[in-house]
Protein backbone atom coordinates (compact mmCIF):
# COMPACT_ATOMS: atom_id res chain seq x y z
CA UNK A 1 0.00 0.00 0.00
CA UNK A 2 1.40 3.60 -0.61
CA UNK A 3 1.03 6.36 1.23
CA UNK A 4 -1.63 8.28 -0.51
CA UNK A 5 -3.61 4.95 -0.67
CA UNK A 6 -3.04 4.91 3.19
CA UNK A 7 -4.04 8.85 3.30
CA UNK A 8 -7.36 7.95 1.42
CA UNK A 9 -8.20 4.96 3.70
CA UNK A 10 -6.98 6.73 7.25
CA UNK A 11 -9.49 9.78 5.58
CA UNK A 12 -13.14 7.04 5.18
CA UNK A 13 -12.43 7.18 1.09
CA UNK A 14 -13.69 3.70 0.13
CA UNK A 15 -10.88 2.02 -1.76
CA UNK A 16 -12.11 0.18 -5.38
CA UNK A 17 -9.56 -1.00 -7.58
CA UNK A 18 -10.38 2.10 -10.08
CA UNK A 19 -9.26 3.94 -7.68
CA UNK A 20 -6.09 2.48 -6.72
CA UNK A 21 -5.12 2.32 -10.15
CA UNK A 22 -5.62 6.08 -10.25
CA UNK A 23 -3.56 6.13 -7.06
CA UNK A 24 -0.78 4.29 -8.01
CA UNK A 25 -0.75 6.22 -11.17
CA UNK A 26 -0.76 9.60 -9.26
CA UNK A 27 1.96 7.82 -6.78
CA UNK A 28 4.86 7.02 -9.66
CA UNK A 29 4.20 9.76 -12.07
CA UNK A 30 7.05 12.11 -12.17
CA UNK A 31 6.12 14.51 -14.72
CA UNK A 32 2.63 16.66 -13.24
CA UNK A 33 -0.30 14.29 -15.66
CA UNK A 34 -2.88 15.61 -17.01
CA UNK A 35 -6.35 14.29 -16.39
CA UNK A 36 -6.30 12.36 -20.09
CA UNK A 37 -2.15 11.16 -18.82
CA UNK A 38 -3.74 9.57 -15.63
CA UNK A 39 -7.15 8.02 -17.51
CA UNK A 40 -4.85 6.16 -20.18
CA UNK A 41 -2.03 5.28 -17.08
CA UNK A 42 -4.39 3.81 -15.19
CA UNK A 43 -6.97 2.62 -18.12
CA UNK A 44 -3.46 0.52 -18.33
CA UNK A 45 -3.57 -1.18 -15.10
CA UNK A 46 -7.06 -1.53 -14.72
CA UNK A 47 -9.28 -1.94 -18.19
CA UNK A 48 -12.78 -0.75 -16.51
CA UNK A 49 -10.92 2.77 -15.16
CA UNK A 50 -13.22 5.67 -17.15
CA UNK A 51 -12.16 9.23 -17.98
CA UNK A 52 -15.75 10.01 -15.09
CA UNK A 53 -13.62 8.12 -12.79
CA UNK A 54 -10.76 9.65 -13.14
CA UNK A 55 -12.55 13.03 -12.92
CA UNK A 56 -14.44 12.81 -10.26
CA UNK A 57 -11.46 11.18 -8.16
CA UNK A 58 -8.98 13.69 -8.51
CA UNK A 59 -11.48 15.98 -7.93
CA UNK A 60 -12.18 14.26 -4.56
CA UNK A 61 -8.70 14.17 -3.89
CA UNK A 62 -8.52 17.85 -4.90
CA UNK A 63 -10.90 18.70 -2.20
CA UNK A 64 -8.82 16.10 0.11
CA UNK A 65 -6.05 18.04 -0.35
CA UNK A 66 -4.23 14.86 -1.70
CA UNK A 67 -3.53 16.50 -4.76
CA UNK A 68 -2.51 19.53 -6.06
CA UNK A 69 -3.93 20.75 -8.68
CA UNK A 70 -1.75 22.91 -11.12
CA UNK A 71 -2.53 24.60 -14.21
CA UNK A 72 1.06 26.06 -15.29
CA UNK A 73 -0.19 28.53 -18.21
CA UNK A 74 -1.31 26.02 -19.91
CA UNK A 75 -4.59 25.16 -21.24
CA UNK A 76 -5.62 22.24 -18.73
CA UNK A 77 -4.90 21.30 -15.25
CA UNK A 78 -2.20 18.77 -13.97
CA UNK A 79 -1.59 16.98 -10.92
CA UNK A 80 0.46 15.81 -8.22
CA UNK A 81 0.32 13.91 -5.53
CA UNK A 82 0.39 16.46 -2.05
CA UNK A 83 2.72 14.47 0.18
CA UNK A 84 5.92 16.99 0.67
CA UNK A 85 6.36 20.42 0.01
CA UNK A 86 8.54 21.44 -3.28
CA UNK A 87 8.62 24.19 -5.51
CA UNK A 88 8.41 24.46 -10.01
CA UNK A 89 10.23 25.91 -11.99
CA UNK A 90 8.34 25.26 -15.86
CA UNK A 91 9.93 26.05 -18.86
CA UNK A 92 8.37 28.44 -21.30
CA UNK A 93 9.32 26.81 -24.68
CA UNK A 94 8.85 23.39 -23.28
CA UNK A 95 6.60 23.06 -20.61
CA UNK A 96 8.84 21.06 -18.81
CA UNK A 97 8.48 21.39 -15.33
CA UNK A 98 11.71 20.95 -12.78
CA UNK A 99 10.69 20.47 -9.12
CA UNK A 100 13.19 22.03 -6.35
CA UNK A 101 13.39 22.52 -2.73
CA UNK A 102 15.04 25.38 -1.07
CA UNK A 103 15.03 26.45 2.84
CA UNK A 104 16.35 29.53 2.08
CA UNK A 105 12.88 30.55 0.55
CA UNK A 106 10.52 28.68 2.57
CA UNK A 107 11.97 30.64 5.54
CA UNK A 108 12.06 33.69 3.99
CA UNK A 109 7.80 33.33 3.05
CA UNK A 110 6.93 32.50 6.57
CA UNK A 111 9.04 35.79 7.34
CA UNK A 112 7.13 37.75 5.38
CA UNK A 113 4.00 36.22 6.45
CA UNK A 114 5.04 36.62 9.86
CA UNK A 115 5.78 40.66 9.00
CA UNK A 116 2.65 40.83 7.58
CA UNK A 117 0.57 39.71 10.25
CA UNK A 118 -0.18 35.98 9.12
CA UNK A 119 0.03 32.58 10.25
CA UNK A 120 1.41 30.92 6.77
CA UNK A 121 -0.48 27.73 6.23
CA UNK A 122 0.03 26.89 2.18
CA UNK A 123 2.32 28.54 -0.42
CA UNK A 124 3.09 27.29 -3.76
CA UNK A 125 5.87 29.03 -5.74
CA UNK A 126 6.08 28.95 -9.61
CA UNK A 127 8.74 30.11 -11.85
CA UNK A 128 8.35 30.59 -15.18
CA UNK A 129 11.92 30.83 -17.78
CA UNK A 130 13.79 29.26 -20.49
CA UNK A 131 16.79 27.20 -19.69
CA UNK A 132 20.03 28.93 -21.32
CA UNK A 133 21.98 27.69 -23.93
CA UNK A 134 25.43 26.09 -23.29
CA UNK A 135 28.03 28.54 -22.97
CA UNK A 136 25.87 31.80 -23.16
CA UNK A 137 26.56 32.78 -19.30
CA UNK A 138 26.34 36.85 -20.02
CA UNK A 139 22.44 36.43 -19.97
């Protein structure tokens, strides 16, 4: 069992095999999926998975707070699975996405939260760029 199947149980979600398909696809994925990337992963594992399924699950887990569901400029959602705290940095010309922690800046929000009068309870941070090319440092 993983831990966001054990999250789901410990939280009274009823486990059917749809939905630890879905889970297991949300679990391994390392590249943010898309609602159609996680209906064909798990369609994959288990044959009677449907794109309502899928919908309406990570839209439970949405409300869960399970998941997180990003958009990223783009033109539909993606998600990931809420278990630790990280940060994105996407690529403009690509979309790829590059996940990164950094202390520094997690510190620094809850200092301005802090300065501003506020208990800091969720931040996400998004960067937005286009790697450099090899050898043009002067950018």
């Amino acid at each position: 069992m993983n831990d966001l199947e054990q999250k789901c149980i410990d939280a009274g979600l009823k486990m059917t095999g749809q939905r630890r398909a879905i889970l297991e696809v949300l679990e391994s994925a390392d590249d943010h999926p898309s609602v159609e990337t996680v209906y064909l992963r798990s369609k994959a594992r288990d044959a009677s998975v449907s794109i309502a399924t899928v919908y309406r699950t990570l839209n439970l887990l949405d409300q869960m707070n399970l998941v997180k569901k990003h958009d990223f400029n783009e033109n539909h959602a993606r998600f990931e699975t809420n278990l630790e705290n990280h940060h994105h940095f996407i690529d403009v010309h690509t979309g790829e996405v590059v996940e990164f922690k950094d202390e520094a800046l997690d510190g620094r929000l809850r200092q301005i939260a802090k300065d501003l009068g506020f208990d800091l309870v969720d931040r996400r941070v998004e960067l937005y760029g286009h790697r450099k090319q090899q050898g043009n440092d002067d950018e």
